[in-house]
PDB file of N, CA and C in Angstrom:
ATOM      1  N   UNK A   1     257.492  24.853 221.398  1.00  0.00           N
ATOM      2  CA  UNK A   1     256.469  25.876 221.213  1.00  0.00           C
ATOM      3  C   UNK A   1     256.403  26.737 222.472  1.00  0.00           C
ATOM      4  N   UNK A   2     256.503  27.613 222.427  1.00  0.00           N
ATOM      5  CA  UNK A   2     255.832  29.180 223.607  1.00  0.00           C
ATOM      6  C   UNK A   2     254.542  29.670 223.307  1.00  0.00           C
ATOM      7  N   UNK A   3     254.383  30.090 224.613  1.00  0.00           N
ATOM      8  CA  UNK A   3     252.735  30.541 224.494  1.00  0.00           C
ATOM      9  C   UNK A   3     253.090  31.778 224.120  1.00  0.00           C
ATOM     10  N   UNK A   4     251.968  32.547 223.076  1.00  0.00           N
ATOM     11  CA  UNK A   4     252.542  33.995 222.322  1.00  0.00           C
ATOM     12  C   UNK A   4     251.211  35.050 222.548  1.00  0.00           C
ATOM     13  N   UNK A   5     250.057  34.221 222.803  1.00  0.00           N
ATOM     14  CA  UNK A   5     249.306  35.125 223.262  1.00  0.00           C
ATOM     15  C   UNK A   5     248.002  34.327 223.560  1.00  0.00           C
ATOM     16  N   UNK A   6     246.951  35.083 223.992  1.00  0.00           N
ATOM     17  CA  UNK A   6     245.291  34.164 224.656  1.00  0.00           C
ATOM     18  C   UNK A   6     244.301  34.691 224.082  1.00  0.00           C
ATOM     19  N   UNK A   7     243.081  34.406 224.299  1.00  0.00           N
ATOM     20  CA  UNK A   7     241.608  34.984 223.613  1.00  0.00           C
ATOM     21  C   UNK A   7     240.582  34.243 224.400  1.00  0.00           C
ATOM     22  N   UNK A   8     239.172  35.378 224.583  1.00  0.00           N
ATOM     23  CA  UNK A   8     238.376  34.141 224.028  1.00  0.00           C
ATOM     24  C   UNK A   8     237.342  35.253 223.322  1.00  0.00           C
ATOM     25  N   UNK A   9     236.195  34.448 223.067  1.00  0.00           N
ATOM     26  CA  UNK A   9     235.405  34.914 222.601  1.00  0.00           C
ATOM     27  C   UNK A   9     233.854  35.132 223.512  1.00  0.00           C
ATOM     28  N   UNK A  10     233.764  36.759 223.253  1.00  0.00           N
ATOM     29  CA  UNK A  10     232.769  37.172 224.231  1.00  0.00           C
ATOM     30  C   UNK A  10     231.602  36.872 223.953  1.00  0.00           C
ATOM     31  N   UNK A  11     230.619  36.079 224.702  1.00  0.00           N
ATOM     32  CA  UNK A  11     228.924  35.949 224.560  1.00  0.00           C
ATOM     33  C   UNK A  11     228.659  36.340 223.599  1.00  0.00           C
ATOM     34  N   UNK A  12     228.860  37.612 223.607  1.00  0.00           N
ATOM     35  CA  UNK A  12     227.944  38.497 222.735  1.00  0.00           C
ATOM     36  C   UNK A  12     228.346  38.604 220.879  1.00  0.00           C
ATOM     37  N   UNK A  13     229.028  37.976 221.014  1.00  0.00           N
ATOM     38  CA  UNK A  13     229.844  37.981 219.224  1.00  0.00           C
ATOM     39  C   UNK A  13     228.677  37.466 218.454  1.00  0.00           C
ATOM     40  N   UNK A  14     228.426  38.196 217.414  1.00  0.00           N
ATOM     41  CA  UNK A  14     227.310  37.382 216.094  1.00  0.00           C
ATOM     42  C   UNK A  14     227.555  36.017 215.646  1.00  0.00           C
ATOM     43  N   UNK A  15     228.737  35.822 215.971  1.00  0.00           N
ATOM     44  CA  UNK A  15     228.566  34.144 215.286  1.00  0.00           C
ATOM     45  C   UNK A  15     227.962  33.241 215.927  1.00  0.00           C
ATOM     46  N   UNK A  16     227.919  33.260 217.651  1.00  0.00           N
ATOM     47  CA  UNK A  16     227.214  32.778 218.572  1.00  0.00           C
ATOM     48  C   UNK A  16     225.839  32.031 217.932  1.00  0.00           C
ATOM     49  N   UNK A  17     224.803  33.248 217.815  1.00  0.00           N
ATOM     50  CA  UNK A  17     223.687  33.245 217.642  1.00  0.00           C
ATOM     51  C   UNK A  17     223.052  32.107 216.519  1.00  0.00           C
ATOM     52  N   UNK A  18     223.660  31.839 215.841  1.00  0.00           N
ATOM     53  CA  UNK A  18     223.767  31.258 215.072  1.00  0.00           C
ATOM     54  C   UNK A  18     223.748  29.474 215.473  1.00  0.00           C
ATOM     55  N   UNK A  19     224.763  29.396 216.184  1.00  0.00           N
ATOM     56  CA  UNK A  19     225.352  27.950 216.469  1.00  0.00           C
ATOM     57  C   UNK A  19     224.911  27.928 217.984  1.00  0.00           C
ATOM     58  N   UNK A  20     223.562  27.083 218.036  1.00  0.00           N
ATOM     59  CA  UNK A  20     223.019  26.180 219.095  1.00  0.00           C
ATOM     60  C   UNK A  20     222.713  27.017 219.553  1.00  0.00           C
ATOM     61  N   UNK A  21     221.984  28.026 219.777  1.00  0.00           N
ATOM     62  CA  UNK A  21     220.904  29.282 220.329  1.00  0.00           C
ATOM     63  C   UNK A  21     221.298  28.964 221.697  1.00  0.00           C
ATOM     64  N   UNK A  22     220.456  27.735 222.272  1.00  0.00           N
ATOM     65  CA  UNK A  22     220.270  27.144 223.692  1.00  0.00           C
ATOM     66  C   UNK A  22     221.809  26.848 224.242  1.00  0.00           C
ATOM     67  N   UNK A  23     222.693  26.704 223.410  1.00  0.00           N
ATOM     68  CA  UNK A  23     223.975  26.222 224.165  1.00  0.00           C
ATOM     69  C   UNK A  23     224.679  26.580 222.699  1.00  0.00           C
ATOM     70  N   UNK A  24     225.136  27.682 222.860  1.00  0.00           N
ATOM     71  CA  UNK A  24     226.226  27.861 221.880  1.00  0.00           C
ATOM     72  C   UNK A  24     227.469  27.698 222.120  1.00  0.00           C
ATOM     73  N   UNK A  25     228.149  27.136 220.814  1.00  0.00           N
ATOM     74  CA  UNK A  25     229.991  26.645 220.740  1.00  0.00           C
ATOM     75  C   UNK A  25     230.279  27.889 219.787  1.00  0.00           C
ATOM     76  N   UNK A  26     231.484  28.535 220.101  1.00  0.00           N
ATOM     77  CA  UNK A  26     232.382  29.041 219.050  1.00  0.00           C
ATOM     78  C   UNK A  26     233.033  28.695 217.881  1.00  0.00           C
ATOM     79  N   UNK A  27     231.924  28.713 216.854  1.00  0.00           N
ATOM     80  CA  UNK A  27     232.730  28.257 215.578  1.00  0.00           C
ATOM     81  C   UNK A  27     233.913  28.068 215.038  1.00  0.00           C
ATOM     82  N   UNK A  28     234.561  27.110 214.367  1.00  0.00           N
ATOM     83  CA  UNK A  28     236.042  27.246 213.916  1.00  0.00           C
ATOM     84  C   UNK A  28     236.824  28.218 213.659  1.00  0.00           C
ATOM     85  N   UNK A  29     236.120  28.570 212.817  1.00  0.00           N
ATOM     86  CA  UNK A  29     236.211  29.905 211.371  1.00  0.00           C
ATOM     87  C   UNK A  29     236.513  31.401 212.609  1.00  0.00           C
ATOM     88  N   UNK A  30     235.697  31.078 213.498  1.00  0.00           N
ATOM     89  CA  UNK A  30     235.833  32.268 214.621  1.00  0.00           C
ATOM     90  C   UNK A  30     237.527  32.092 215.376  1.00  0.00           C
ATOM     91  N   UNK A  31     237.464  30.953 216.015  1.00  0.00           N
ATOM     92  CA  UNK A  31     238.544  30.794 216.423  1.00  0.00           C
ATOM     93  C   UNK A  31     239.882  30.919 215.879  1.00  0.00           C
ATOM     94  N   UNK A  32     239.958  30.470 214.158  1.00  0.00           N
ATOM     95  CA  UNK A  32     240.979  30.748 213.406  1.00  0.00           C
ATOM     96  C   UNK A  32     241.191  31.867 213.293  1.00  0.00           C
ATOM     97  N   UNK A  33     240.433  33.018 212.930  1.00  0.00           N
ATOM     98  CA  UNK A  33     240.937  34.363 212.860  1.00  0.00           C
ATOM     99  C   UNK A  33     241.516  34.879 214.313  1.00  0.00           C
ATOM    100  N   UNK A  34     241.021  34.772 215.662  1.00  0.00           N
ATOM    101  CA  UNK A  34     241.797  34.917 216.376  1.00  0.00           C
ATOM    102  C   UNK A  34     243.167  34.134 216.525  1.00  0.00           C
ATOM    103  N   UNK A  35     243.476  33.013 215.778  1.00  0.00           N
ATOM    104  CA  UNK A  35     244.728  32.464 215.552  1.00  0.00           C
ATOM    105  C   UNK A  35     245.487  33.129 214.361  1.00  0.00           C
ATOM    106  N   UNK A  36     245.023  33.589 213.673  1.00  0.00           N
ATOM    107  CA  UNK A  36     245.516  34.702 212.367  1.00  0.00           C
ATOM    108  C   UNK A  36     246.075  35.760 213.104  1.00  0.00           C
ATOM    109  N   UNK A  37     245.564  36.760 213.579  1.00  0.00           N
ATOM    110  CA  UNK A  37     245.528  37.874 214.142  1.00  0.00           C
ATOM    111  C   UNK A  37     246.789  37.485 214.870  1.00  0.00           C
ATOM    112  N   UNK A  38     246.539  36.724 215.809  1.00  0.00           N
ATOM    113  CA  UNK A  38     248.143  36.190 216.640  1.00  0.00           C
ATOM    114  C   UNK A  38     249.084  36.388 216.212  1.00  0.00           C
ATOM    115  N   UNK A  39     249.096  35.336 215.347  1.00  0.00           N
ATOM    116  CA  UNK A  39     250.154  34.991 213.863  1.00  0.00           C
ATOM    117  C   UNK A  39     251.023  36.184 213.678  1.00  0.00           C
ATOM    118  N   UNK A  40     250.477  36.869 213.322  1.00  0.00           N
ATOM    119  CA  UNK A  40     250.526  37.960 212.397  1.00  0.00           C
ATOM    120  C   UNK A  40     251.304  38.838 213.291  1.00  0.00           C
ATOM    121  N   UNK A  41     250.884  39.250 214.113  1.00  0.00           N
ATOM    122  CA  UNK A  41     251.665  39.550 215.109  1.00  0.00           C
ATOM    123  C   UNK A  41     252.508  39.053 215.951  1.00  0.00           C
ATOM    124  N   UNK A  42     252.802  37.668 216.383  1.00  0.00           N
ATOM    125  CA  UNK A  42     253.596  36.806 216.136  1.00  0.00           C
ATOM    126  C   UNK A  42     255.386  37.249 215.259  1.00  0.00           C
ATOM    127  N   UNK A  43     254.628  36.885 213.895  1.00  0.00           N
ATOM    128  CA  UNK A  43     255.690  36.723 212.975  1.00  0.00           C
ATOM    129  C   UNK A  43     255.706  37.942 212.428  1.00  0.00           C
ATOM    130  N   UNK A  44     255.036  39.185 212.111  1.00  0.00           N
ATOM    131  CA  UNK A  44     255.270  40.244 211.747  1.00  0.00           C
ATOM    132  C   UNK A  44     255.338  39.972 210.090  1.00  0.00           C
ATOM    133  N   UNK A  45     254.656  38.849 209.812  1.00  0.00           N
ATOM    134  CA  UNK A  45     254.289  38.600 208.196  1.00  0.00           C
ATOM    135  C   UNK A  45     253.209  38.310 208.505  1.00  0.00           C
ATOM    136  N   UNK A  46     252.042  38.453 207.296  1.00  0.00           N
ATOM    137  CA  UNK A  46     250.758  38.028 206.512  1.00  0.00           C
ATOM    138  C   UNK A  46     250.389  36.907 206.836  1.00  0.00           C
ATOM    139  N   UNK A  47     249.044  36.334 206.641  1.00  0.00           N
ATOM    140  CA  UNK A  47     249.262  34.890 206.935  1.00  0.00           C
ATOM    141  C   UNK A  47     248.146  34.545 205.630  1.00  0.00           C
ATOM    142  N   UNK A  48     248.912  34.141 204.634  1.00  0.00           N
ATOM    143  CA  UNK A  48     248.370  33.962 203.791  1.00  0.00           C
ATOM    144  C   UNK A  48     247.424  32.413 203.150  1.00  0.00           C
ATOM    145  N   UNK A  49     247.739  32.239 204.092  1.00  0.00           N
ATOM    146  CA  UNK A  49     246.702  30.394 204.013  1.00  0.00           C
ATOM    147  C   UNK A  49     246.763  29.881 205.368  1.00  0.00           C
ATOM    148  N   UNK A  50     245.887  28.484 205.114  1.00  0.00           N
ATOM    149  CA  UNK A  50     245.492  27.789 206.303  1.00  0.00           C
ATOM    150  C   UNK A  50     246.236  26.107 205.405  1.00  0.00           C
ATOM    151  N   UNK A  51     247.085  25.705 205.967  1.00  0.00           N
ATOM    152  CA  UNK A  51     247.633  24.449 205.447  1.00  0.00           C
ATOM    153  C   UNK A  51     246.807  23.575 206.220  1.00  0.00           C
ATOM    154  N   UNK A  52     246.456  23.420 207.203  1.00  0.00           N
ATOM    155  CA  UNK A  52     245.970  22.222 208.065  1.00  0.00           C
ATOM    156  C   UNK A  52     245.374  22.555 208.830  1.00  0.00           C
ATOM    157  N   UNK A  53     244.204  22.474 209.949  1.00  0.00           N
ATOM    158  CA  UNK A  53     244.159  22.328 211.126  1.00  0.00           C
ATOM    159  C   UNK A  53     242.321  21.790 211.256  1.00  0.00           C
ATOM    160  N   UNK A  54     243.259  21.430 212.481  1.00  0.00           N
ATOM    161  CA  UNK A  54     241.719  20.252 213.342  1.00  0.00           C
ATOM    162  C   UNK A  54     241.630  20.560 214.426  1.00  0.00           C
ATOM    163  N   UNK A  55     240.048  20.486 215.198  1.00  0.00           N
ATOM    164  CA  UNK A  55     240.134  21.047 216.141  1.00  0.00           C
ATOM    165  C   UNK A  55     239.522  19.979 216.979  1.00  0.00           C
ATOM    166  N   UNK A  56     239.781  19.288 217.897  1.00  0.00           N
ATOM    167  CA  UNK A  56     239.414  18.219 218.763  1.00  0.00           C
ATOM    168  C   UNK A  56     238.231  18.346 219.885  1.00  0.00           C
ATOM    169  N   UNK A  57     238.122  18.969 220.422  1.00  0.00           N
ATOM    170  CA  UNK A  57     236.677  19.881 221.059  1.00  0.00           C
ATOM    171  C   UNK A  57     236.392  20.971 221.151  1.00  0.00           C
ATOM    172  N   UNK A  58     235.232  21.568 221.581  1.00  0.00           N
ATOM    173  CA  UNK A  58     234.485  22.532 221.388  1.00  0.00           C
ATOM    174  C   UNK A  58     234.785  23.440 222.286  1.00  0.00           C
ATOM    175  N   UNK A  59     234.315  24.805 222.237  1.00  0.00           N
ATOM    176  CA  UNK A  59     234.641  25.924 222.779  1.00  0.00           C
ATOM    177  C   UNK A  59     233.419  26.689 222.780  1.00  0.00           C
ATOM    178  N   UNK A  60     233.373  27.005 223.894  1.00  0.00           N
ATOM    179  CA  UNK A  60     232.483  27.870 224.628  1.00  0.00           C
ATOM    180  C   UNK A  60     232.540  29.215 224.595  1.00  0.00           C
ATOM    181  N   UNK A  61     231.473  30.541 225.134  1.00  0.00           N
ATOM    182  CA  UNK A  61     231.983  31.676 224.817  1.00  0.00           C
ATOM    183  C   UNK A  61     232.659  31.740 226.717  1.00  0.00           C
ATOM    184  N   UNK A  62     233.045  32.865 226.399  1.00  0.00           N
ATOM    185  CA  UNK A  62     233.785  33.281 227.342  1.00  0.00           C
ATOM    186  C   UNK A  62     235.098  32.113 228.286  1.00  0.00           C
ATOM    187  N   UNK A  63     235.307  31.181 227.214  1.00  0.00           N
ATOM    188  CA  UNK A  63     236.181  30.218 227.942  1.00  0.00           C
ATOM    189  C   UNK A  63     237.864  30.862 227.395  1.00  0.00           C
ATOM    190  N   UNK A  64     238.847  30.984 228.001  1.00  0.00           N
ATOM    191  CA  UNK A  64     240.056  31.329 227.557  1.00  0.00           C
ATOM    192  C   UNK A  64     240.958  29.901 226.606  1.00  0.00           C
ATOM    193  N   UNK A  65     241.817  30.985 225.969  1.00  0.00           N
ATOM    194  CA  UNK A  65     242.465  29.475 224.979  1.00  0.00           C
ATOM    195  C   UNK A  65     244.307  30.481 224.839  1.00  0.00           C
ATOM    196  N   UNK A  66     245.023  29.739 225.381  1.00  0.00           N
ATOM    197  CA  UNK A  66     246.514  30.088 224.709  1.00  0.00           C
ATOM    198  C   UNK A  66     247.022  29.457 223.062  1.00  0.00           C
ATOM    199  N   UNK A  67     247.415  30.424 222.425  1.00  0.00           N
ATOM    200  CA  UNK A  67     247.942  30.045 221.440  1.00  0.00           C
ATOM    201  C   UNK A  67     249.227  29.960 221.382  1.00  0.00           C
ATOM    202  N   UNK A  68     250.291  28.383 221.569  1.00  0.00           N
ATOM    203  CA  UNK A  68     251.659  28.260 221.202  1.00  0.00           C
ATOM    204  C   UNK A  68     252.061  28.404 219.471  1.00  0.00           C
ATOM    205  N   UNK A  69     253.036  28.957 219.774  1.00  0.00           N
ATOM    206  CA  UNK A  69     253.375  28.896 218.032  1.00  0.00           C
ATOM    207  C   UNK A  69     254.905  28.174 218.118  1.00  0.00           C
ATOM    208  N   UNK A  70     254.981  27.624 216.908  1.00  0.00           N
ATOM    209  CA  UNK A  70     256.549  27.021 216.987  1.00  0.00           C
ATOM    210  C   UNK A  70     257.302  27.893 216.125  1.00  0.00           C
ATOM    211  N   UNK A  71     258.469  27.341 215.841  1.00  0.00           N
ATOM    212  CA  UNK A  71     259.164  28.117 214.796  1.00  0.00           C
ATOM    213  C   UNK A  71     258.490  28.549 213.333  1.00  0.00           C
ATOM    214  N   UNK A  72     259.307  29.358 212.466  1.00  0.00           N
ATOM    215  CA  UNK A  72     258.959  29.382 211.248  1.00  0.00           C
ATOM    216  C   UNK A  72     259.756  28.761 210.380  1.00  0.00           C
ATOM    217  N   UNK A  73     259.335  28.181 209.696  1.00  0.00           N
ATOM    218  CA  UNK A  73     260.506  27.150 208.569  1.00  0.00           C
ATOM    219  C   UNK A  73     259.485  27.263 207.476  1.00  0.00           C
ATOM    220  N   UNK A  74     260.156  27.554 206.234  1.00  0.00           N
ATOM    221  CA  UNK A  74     259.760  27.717 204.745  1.00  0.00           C
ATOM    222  C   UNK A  74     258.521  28.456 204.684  1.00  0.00           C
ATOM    223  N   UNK A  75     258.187  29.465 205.552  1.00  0.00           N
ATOM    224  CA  UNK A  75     257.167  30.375 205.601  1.00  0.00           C
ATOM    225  C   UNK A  75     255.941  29.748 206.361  1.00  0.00           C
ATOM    226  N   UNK A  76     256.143  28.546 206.626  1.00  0.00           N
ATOM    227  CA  UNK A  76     255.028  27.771 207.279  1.00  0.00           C
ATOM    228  C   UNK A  76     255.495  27.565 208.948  1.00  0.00           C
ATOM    229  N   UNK A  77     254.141  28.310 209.731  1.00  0.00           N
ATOM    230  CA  UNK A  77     253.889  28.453 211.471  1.00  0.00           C
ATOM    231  C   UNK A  77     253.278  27.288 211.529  1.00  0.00           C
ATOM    232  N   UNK A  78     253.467  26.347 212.657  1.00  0.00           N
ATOM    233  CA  UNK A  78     253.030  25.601 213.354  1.00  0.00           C
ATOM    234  C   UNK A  78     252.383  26.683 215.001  1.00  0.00           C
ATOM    235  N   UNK A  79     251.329  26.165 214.960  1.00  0.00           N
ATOM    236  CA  UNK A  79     250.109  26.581 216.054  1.00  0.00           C
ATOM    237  C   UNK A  79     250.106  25.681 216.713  1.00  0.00           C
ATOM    238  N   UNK A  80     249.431  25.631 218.123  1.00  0.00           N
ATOM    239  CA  UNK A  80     248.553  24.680 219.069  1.00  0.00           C
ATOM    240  C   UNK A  80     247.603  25.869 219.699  1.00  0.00           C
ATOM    241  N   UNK A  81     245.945  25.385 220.249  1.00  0.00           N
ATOM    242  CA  UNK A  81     245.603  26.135 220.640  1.00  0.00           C
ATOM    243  C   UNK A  81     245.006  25.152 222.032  1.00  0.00           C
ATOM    244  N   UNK A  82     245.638  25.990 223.109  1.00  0.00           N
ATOM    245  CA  UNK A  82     245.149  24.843 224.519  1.00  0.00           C
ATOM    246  C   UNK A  82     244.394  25.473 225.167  1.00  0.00           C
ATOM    247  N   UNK A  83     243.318  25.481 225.758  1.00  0.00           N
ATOM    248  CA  UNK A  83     242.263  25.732 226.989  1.00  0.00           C
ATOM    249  C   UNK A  83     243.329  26.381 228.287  1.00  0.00           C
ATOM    250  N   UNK A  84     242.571  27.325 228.672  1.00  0.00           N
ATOM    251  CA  UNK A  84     243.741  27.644 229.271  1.00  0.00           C
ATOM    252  C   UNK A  84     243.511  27.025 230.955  1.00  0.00           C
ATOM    253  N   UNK A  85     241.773  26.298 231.120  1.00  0.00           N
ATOM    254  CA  UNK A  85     241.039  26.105 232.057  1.00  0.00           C
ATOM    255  C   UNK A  85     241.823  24.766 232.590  1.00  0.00           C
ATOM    256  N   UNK A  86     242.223  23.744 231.936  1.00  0.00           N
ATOM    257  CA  UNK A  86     242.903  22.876 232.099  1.00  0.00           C
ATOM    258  C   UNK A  86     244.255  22.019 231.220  1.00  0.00           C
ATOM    259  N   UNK A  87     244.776  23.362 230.286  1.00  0.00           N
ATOM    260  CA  UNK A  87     245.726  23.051 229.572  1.00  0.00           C
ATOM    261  C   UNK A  87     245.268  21.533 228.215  1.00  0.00           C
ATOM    262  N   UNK A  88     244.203  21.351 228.079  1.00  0.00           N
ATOM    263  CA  UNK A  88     243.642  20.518 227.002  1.00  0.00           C
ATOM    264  C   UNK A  88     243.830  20.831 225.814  1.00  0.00           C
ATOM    265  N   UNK A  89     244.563  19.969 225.086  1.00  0.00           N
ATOM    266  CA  UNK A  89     244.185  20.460 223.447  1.00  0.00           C
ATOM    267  C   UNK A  89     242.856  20.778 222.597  1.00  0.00           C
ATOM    268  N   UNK A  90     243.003  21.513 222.014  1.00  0.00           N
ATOM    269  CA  UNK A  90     241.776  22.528 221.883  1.00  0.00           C
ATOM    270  C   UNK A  90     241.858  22.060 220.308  1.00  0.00           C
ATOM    271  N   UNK A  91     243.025  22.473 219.718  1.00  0.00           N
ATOM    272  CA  UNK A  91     242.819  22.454 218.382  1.00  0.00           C
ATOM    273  C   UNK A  91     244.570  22.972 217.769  1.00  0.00           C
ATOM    274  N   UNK A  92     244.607  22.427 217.010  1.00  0.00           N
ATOM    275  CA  UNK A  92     246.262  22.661 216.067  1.00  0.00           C
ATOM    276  C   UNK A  92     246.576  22.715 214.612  1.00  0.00           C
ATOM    277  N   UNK A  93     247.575  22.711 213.750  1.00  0.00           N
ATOM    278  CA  UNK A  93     247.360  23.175 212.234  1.00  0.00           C
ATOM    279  C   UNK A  93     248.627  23.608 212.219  1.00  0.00           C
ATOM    280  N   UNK A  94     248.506  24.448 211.053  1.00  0.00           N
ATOM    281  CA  UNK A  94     249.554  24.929 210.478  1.00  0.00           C
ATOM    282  C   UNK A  94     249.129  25.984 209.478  1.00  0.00           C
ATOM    283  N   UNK A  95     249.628  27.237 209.244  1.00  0.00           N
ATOM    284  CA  UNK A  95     249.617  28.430 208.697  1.00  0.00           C
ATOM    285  C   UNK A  95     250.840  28.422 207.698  1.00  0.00           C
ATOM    286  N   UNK A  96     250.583  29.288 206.233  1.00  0.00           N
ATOM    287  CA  UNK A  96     251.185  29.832 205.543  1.00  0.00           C
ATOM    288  C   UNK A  96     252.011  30.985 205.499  1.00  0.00           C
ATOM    289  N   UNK A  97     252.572  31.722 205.801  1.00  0.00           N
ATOM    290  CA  UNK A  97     253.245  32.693 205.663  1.00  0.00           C
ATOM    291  C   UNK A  97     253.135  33.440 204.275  1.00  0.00           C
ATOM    292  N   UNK A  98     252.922  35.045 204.376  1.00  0.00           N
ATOM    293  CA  UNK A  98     253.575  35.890 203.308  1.00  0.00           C
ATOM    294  C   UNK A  98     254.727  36.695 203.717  1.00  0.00           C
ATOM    295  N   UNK A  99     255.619  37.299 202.747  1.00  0.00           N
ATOM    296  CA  UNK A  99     256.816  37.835 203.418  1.00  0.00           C
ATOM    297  C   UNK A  99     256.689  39.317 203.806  1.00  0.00           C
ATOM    298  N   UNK A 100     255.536  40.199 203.267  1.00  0.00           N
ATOM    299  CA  UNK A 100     255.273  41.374 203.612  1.00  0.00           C
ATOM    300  C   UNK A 100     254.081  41.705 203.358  1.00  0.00           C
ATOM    301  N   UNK A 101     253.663  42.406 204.481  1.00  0.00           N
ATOM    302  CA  UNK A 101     252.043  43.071 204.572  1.00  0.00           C
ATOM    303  C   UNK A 101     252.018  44.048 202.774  1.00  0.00           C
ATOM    304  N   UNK A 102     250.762  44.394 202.485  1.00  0.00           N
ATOM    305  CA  UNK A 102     250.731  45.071 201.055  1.00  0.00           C
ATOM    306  C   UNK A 102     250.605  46.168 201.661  1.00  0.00           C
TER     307      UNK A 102
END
């Protein structure tokens, strides 16, 4: 796997507000679309499903995260997403592939 690109998510994002007012984590669902978006650009195809992924701890706003991607085989990306603060696994899965944007 190579690192293909980073993120995080700024304070101020609406999903925040939501999750733990007093100490908010960055939702999954948040984090996956910045792993989509990657993808996508990445592989220069669609990413048309979510086959797998788990995410092992929590994420903070403004904390950085690298996303490795592995090869593509049968339209399906393998991800890792590591902290970039101490290289920790963050969270990993696997993506679907489409073969062309509509």
């Amino acid at each position: 796997m190579s690192s293909i690109s980073s993120f995080s998510i700024p304070a101020s994002h609406p999903a925040l507000a939501g999750h733990f007012p007093a100490n908010p984590i960055v939702p999954g669902v948040v984090i996956l679309e910045a792993v989509i978006q990657a993808a996508q650009q990445h592989s220069g195809c669609p990413v048309n499903g979510i086959r797998k992924s788990k995410f092992v701890q929590i994420l903070r706003a403004e904390e950085r995260v690298n996303i490795e991607f592995g090869d593509i085989k049968d339209q399906r990306l393998r991800f890792k997403c590591l902290k970039t603060s101490d290289g920790s696994l963050l969270g990993e899965g696997n993506l679907t592939l489409g073969t062309t944007f509509p």
